[in-house]
PDB file of N, CA and C in Angstrom:
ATOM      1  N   UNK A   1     111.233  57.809 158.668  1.00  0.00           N
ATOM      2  CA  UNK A   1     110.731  57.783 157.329  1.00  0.00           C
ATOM      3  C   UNK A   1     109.466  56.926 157.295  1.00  0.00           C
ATOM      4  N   UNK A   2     108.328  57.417 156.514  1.00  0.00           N
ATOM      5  CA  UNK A   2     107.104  56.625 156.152  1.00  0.00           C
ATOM      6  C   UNK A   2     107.141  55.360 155.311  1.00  0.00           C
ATOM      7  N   UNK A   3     106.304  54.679 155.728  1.00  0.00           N
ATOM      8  CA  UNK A   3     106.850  52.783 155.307  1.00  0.00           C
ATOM      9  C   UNK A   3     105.904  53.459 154.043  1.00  0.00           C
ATOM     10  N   UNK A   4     106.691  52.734 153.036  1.00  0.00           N
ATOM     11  CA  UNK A   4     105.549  53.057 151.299  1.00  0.00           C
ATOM     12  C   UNK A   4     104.372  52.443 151.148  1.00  0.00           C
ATOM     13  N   UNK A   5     103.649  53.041 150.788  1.00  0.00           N
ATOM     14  CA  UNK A   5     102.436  52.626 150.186  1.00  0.00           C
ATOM     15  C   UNK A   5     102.171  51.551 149.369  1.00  0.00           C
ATOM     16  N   UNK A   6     101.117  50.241 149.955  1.00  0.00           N
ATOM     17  CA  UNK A   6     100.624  49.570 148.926  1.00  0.00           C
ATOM     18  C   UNK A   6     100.197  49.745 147.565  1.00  0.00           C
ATOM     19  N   UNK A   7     100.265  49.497 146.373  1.00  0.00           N
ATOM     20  CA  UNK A   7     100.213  49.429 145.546  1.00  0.00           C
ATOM     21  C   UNK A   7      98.472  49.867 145.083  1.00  0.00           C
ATOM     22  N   UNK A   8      97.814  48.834 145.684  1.00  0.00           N
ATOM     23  CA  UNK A   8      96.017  49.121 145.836  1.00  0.00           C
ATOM     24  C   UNK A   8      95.656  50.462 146.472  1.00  0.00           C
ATOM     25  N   UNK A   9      96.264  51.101 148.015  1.00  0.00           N
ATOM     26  CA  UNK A   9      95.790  51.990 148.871  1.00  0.00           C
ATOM     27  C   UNK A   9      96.000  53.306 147.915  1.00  0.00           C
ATOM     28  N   UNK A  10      96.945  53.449 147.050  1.00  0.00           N
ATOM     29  CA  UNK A  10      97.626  54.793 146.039  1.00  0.00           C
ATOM     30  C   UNK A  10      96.602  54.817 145.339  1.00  0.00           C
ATOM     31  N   UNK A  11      96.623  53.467 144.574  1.00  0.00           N
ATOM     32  CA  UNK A  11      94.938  53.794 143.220  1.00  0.00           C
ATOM     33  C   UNK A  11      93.658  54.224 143.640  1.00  0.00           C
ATOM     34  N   UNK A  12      93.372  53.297 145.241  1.00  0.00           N
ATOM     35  CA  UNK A  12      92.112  53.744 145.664  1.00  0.00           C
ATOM     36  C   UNK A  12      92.249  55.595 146.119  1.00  0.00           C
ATOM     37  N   UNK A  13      93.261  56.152 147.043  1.00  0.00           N
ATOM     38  CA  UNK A  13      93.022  57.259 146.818  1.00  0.00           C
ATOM     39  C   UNK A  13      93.141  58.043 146.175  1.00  0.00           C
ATOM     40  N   UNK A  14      93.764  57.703 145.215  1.00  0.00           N
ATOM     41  CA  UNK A  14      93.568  58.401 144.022  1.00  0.00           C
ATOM     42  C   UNK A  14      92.598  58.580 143.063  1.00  0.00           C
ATOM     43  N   UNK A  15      91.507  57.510 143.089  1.00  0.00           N
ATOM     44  CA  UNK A  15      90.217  57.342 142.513  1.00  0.00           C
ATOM     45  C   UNK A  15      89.642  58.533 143.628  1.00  0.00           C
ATOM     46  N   UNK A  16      89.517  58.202 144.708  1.00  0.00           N
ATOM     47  CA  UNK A  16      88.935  59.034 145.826  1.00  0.00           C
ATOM     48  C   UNK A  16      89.274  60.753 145.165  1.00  0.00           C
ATOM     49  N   UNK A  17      90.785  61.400 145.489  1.00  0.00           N
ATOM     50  CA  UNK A  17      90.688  62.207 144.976  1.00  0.00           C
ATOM     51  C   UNK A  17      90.278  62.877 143.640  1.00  0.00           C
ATOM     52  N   UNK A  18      90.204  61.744 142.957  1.00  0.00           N
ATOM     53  CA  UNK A  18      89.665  62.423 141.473  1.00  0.00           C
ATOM     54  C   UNK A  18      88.084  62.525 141.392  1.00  0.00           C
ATOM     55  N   UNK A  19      87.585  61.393 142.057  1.00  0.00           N
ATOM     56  CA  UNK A  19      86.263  61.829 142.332  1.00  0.00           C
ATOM     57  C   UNK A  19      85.379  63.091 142.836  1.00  0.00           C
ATOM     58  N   UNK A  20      86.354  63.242 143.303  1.00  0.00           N
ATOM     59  CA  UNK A  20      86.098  64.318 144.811  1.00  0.00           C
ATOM     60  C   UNK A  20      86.501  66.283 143.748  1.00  0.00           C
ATOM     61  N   UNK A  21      87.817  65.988 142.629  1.00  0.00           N
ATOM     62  CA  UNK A  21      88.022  67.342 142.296  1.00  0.00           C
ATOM     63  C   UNK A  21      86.690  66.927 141.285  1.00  0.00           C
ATOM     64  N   UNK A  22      86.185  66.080 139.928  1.00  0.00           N
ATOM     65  CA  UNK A  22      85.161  65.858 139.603  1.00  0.00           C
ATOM     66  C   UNK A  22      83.890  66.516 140.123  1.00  0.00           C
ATOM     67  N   UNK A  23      83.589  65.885 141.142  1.00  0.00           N
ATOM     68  CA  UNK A  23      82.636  66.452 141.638  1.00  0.00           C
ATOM     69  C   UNK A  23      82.341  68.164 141.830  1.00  0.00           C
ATOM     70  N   UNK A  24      83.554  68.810 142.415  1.00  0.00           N
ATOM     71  CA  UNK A  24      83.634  70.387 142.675  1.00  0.00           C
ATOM     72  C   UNK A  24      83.658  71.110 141.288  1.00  0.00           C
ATOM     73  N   UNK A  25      84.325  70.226 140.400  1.00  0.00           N
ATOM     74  CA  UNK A  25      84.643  70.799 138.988  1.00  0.00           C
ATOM     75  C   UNK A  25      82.899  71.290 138.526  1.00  0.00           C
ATOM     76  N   UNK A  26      82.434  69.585 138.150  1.00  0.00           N
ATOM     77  CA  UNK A  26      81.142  69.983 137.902  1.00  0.00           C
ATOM     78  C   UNK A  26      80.016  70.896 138.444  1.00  0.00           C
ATOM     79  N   UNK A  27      80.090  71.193 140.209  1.00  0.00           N
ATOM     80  CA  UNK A  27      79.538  72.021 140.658  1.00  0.00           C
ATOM     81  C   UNK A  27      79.629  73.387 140.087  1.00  0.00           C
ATOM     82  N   UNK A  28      80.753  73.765 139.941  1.00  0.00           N
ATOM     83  CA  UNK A  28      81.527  74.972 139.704  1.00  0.00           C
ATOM     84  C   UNK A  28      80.689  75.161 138.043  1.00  0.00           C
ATOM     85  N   UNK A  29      80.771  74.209 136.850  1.00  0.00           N
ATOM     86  CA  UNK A  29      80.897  74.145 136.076  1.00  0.00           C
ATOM     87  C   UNK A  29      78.771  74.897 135.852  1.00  0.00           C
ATOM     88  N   UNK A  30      78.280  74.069 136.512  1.00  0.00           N
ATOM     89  CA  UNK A  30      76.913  73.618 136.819  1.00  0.00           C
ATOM     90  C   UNK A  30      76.414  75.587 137.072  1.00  0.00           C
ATOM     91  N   UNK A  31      77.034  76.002 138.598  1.00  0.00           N
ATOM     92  CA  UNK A  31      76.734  77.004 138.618  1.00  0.00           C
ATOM     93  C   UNK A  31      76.840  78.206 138.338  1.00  0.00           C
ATOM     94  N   UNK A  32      78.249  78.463 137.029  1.00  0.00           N
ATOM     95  CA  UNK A  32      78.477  79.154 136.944  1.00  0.00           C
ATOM     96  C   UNK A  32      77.771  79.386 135.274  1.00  0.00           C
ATOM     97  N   UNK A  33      77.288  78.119 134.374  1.00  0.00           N
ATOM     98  CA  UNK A  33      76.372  78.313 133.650  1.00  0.00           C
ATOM     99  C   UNK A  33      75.104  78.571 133.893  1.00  0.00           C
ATOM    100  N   UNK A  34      74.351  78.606 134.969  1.00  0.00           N
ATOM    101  CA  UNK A  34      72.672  78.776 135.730  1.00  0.00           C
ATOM    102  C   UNK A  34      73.342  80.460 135.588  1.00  0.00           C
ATOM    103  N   UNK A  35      74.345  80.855 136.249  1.00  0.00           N
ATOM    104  CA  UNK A  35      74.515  82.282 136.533  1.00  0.00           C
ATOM    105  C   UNK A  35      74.256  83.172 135.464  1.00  0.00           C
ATOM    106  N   UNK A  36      75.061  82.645 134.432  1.00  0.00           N
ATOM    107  CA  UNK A  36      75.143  83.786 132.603  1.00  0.00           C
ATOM    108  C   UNK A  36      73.650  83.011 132.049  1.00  0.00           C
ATOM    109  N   UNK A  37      72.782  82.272 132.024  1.00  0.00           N
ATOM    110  CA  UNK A  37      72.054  82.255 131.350  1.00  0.00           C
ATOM    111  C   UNK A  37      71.492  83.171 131.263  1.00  0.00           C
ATOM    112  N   UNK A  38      70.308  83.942 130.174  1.00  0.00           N
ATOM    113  CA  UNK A  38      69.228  84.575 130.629  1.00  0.00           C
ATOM    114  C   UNK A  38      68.096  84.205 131.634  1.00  0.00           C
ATOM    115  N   UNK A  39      67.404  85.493 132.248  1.00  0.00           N
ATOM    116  CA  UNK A  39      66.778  84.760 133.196  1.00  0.00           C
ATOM    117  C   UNK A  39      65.377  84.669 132.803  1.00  0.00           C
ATOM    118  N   UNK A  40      64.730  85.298 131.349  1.00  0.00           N
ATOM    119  CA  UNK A  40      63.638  85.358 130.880  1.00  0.00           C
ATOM    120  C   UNK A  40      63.719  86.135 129.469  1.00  0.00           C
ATOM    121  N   UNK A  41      62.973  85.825 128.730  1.00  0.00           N
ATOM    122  CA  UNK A  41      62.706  86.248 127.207  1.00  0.00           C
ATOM    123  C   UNK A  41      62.881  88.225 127.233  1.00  0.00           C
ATOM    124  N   UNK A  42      63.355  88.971 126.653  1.00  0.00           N
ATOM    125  CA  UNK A  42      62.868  90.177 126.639  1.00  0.00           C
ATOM    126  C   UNK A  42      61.677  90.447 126.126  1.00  0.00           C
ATOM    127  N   UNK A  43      61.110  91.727 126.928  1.00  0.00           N
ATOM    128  CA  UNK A  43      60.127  92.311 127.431  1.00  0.00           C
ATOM    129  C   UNK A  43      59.929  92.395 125.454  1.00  0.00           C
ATOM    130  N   UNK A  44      58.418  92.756 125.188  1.00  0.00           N
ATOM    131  CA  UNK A  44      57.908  92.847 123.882  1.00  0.00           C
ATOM    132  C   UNK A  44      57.814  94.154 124.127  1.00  0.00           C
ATOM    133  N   UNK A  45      58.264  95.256 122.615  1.00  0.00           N
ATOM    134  CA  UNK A  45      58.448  96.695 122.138  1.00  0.00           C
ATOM    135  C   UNK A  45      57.453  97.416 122.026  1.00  0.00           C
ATOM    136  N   UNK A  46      57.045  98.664 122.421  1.00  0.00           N
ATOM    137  CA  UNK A  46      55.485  99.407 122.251  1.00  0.00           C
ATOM    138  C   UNK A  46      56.668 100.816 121.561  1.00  0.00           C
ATOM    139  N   UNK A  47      56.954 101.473 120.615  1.00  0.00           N
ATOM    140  CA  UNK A  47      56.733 102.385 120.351  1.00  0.00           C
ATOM    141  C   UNK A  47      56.017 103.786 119.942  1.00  0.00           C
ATOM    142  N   UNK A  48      56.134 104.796 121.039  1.00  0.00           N
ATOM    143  CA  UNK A  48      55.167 105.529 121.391  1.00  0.00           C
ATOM    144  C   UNK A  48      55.902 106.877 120.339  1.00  0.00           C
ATOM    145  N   UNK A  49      54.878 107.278 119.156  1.00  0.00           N
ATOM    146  CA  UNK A  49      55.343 109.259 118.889  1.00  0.00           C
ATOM    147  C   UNK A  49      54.788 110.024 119.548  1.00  0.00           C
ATOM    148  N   UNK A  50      55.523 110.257 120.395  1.00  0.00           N
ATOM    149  CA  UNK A  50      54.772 111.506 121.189  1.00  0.00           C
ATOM    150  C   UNK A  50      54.654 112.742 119.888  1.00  0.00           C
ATOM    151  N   UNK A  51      55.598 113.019 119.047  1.00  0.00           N
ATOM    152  CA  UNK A  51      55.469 114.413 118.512  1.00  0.00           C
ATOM    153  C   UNK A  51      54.358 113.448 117.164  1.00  0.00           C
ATOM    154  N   UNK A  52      53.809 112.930 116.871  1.00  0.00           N
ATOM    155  CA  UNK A  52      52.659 112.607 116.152  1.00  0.00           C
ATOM    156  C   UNK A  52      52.017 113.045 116.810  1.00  0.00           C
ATOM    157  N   UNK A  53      51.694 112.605 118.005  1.00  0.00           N
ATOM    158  CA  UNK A  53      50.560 112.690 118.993  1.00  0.00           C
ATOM    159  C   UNK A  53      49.768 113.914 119.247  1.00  0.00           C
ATOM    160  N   UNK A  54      50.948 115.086 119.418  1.00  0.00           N
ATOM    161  CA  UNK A  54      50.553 116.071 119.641  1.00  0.00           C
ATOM    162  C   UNK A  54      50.679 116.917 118.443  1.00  0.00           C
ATOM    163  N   UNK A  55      50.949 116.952 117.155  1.00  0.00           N
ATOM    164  CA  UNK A  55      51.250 117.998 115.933  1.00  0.00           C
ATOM    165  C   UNK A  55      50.017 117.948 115.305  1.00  0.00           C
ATOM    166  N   UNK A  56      49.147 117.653 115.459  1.00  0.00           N
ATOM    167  CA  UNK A  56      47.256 117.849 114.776  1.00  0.00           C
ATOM    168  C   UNK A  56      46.310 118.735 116.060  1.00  0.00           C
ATOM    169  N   UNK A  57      47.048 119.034 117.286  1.00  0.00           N
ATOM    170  CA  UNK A  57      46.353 120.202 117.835  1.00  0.00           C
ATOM    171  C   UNK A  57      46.528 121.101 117.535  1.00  0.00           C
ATOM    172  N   UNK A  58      44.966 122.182 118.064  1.00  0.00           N
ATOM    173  CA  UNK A  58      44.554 123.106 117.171  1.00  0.00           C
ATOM    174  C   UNK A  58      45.582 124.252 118.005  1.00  0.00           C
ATOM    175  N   UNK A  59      45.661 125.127 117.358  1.00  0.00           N
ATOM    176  CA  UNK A  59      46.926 126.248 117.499  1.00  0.00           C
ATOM    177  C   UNK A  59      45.905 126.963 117.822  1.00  0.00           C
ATOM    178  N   UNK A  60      45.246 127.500 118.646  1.00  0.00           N
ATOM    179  CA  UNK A  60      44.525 128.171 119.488  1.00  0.00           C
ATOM    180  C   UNK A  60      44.470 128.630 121.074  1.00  0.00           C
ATOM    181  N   UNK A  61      43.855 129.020 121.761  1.00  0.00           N
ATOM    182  CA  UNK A  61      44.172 129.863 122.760  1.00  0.00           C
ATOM    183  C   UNK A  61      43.478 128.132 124.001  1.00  0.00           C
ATOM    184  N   UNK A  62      43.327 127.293 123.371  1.00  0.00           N
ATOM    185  CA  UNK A  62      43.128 126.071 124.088  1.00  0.00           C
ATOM    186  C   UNK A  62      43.999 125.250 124.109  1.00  0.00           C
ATOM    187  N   UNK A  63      44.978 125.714 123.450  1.00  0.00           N
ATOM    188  CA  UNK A  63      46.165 124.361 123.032  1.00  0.00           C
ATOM    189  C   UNK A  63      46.289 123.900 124.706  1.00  0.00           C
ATOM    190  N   UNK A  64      46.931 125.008 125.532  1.00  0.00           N
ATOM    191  CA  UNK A  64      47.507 124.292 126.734  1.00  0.00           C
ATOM    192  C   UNK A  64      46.894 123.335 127.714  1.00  0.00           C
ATOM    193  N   UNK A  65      45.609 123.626 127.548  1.00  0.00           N
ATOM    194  CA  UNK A  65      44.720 122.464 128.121  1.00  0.00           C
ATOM    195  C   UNK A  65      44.853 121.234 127.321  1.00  0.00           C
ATOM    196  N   UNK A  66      44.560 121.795 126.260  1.00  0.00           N
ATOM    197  CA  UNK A  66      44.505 120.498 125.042  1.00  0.00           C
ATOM    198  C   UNK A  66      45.643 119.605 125.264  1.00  0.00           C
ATOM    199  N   UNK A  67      46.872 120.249 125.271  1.00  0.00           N
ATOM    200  CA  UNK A  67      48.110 119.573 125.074  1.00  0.00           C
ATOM    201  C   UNK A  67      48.426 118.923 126.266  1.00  0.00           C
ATOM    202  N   UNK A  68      47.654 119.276 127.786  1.00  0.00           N
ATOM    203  CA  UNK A  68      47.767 118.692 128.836  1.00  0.00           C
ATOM    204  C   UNK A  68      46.433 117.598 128.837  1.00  0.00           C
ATOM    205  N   UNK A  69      45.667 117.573 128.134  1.00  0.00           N
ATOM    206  CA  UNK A  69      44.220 116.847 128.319  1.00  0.00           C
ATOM    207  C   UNK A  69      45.441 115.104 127.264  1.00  0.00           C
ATOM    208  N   UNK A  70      45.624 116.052 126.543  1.00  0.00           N
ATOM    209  CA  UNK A  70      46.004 114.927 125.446  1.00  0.00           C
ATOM    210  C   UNK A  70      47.622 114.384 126.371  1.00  0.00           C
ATOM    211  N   UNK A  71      48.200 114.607 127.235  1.00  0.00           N
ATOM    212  CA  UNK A  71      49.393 114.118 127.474  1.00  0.00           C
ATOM    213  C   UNK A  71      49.011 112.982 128.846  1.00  0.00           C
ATOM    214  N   UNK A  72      48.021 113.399 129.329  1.00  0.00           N
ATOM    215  CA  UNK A  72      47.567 112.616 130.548  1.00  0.00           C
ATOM    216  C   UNK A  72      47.079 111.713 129.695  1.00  0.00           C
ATOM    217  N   UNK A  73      46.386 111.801 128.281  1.00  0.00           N
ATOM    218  CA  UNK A  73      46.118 109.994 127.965  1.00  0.00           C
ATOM    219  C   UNK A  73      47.217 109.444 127.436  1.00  0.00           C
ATOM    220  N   UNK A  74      48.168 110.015 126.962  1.00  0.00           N
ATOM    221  CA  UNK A  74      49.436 109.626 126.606  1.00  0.00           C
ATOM    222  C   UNK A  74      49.704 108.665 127.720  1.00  0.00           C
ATOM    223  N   UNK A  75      50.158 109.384 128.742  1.00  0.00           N
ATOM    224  CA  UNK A  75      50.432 108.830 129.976  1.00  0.00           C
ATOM    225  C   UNK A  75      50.004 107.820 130.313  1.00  0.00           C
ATOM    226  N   UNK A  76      48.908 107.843 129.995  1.00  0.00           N
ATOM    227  CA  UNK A  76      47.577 106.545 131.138  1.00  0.00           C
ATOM    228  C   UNK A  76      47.875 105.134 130.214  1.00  0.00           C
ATOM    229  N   UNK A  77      47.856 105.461 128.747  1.00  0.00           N
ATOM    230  CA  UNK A  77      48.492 104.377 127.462  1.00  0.00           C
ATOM    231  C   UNK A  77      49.547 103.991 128.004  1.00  0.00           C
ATOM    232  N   UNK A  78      50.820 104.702 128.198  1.00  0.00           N
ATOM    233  CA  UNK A  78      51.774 104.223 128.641  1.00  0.00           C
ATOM    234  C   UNK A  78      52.073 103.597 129.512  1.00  0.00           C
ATOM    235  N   UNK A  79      51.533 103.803 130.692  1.00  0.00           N
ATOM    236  CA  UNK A  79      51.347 102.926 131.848  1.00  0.00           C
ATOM    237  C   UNK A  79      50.360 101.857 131.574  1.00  0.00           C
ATOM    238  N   UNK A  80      49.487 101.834 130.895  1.00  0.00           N
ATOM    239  CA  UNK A  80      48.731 100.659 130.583  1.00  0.00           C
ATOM    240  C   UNK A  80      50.068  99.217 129.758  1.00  0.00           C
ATOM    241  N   UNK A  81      50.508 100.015 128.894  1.00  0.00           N
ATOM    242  CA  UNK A  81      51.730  99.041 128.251  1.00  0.00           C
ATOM    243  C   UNK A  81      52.791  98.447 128.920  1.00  0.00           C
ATOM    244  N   UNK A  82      52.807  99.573 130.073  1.00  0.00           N
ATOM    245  CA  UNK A  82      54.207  98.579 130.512  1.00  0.00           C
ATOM    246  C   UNK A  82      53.695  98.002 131.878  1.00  0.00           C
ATOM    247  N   UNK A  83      52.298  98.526 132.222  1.00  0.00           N
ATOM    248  CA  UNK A  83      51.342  97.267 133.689  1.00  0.00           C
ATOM    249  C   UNK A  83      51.644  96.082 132.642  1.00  0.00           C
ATOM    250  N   UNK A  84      51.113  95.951 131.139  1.00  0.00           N
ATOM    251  CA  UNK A  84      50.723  94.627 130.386  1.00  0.00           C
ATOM    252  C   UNK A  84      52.848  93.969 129.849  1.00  0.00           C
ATOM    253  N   UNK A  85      53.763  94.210 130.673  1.00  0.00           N
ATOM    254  CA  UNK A  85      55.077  93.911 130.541  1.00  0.00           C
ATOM    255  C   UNK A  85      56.024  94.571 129.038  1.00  0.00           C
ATOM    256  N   UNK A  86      55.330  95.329 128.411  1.00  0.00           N
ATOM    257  CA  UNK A  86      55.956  96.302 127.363  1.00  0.00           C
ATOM    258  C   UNK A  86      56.753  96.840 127.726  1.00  0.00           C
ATOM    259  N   UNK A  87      57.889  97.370 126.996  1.00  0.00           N
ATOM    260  CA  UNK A  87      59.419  98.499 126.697  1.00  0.00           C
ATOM    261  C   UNK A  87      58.417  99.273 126.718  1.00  0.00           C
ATOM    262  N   UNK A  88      57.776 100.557 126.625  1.00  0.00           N
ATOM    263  CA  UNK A  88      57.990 101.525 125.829  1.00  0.00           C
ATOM    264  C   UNK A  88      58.886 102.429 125.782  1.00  0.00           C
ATOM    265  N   UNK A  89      59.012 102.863 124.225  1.00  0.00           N
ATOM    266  CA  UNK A  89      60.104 104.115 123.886  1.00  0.00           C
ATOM    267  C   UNK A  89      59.668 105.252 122.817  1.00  0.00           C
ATOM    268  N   UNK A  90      60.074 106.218 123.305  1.00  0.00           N
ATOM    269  CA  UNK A  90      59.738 107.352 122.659  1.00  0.00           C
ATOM    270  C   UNK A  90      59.750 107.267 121.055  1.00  0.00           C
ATOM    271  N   UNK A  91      59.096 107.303 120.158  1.00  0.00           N
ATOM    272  CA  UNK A  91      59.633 107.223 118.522  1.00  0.00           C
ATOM    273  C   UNK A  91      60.503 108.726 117.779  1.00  0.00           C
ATOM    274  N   UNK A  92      60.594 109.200 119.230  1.00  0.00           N
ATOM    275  CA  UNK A  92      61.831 110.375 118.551  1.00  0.00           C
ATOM    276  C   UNK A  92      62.919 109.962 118.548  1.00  0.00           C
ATOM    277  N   UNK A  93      63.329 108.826 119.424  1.00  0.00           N
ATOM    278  CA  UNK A  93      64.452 108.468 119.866  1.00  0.00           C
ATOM    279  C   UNK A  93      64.724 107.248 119.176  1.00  0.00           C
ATOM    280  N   UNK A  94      63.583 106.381 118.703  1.00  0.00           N
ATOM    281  CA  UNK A  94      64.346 105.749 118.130  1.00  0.00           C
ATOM    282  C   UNK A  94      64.638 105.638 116.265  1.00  0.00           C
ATOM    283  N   UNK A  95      66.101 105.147 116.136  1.00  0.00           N
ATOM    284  CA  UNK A  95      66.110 104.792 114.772  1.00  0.00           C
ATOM    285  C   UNK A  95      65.835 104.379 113.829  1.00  0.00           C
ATOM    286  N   UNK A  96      65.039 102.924 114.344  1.00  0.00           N
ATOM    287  CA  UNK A  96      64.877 102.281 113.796  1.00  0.00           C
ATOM    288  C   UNK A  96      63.668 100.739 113.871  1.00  0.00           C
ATOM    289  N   UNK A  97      62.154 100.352 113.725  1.00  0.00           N
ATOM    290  CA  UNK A  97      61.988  99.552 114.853  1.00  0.00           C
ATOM    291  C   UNK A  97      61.387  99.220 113.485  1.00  0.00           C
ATOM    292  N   UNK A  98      60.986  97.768 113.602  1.00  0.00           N
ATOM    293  CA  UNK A  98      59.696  97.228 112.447  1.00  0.00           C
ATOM    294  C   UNK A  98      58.077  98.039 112.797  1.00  0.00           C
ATOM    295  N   UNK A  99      57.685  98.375 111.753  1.00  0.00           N
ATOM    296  CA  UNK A  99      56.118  99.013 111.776  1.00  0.00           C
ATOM    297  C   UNK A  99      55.275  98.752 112.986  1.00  0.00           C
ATOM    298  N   UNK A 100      54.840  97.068 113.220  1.00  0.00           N
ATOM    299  CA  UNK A 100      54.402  96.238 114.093  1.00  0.00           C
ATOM    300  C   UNK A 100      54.688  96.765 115.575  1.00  0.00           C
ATOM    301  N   UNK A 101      56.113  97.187 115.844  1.00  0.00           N
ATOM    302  CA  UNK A 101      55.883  97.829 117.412  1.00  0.00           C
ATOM    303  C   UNK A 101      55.578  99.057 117.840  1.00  0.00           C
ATOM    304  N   UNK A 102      55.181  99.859 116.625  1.00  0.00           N
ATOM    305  CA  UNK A 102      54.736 101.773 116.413  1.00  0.00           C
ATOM    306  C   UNK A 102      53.589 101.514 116.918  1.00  0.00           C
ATOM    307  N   UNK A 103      52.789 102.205 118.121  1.00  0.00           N
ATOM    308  CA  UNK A 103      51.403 102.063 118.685  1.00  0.00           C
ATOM    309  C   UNK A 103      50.721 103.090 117.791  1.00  0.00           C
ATOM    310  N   UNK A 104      49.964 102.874 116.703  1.00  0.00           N
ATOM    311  CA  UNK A 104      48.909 103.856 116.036  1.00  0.00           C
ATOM    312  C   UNK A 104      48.991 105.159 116.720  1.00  0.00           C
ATOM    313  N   UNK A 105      48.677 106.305 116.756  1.00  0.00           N
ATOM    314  CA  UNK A 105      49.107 107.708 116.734  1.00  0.00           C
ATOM    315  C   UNK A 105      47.603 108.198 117.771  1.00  0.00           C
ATOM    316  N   UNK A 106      46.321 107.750 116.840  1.00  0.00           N
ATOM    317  CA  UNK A 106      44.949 106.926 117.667  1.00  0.00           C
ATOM    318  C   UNK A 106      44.427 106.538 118.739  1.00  0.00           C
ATOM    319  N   UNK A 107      45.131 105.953 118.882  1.00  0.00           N
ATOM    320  CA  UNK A 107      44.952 104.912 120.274  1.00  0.00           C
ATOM    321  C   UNK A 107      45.396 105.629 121.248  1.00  0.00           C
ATOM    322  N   UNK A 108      46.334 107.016 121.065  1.00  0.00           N
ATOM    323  CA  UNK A 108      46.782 107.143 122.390  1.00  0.00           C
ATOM    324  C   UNK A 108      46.217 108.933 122.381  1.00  0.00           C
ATOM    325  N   UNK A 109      45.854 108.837 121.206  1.00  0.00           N
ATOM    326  CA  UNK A 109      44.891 110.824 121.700  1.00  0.00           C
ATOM    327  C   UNK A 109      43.846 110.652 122.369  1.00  0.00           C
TER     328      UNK A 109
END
């Protein structure tokens, strides 16, 4: 049988062990809030109408050029917005957005 423990040697390891789960606790605690944070602000909204865009061409025997002349600047806008870190989204699709993120109809014929 094991001779018992001093009275002092029990508290000290016991300080020891509590230090010691402390420590892992907080690690644990530490990295598992860094993990769920966000990792950056969301991206700012460009809403694009494509069917604005294109419903003022002329119904003529040019449309299909037209409608391809006018979709490649569509395009080139769009990729300009999201090189500059923009969402964009179609305004057919969406429901609902404040005025402020609708890209003028303009800017992108």
């Amino acid at each position: 049988m094991a001779a018992p423990l001093e009275a002092g040697r029990v508290w000290r390891a016991a300080a020891i062990a509590g230090a010691v789960a402390g420590a892992i606790a907080a690690t644990g605690a530490h990295y598992a809030l860094k993990r769920f944070e966000p990792a950056s602000a969301p991206p700012p909204i460009a809403v694009v109408d494509f069917g604005q865009v294109v419903a003022d061409l002329p119904k003529d025997d040019s449309a299909p050029q037209t409608v391809n002349h006018r979709m490649a600047r569509v395009r080139e806008a769009v990729k300009k917005l999201t090189d500059a870190g923009y969402l964009v989204l179609d305004g057919q699709a969406v429901l609902g957005a404040p005025e402020a993120n609708y890209v003028p109809a303009e800017l992108v014929r």
